[in-house]
Protein backbone atom coordinates (compact mmCIF):
# COMPACT_ATOMS: atom_id res chain seq x y z
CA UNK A 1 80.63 106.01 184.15
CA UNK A 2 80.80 103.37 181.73
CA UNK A 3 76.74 102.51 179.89
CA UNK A 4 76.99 98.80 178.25
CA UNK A 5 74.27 98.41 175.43
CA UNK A 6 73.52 96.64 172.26
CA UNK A 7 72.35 97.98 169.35
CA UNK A 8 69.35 96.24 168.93
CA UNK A 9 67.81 96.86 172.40
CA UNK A 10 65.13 99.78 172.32
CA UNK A 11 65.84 100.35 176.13
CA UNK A 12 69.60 100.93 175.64
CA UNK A 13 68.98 103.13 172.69
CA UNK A 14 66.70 104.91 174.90
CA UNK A 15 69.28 105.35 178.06
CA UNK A 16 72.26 106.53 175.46
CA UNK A 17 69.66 109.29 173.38
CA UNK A 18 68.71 110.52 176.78
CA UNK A 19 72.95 110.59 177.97
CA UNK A 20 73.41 112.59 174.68
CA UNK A 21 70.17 115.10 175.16
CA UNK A 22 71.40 115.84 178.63
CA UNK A 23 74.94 116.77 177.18
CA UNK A 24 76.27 113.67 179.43
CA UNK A 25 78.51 112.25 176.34
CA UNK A 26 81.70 112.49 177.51
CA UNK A 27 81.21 111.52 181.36
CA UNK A 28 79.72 108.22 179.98
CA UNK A 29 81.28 105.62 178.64
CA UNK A 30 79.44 103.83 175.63
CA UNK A 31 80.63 100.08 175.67
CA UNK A 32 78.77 98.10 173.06
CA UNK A 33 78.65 94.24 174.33
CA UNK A 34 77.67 91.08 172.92
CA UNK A 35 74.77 89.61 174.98
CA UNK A 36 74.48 85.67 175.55
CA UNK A 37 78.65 85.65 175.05
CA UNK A 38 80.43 83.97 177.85
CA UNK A 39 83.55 86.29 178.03
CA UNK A 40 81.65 89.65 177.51
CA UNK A 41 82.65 92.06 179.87
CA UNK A 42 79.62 92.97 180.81
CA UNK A 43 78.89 90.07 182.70
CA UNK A 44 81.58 91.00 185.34
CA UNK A 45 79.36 94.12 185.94
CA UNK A 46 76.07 92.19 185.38
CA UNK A 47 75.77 88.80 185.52
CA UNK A 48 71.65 88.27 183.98
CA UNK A 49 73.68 89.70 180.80
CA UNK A 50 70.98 92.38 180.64
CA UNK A 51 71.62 95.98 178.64
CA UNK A 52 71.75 98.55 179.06
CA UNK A 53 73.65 98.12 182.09
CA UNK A 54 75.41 101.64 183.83
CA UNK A 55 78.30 101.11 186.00
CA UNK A 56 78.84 104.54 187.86
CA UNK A 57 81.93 105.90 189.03
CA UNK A 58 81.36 104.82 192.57
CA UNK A 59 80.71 101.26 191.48
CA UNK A 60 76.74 101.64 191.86
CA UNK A 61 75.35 99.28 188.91
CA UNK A 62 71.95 100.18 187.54
């Protein structure tokens, strides 16, 4: 699973403290984008540009 986030965005810092206090580090990804940048990745995942984004291994995005 790959978790895009910034790390200025209370909700992302939320979703990657809770991946780390369920011991979920190293099946997630940590990507850190730039938001409002046309060639971020993250837009091919999410196209609002909104973090945190989770792509899942199944290609579910949340």
């Amino acid at each position: 699973m790959k978790l895009f986030y910034t790390p200025n965005s209370p909700y992302a810092r939320i979703a990657r403290v809770t991946a780390l206090e369920l011991n979920l580090g190293d099946r997630i990804e940590m990507q850190k984008v730039t938001v409002r940048d046309p060639n971020s990745d993250l837009l091919h995942y999410n196209p609002t540009g909104k973090v945190p984004t989770l792509a899942t291994d199944d290609g579910f995005i949340l």
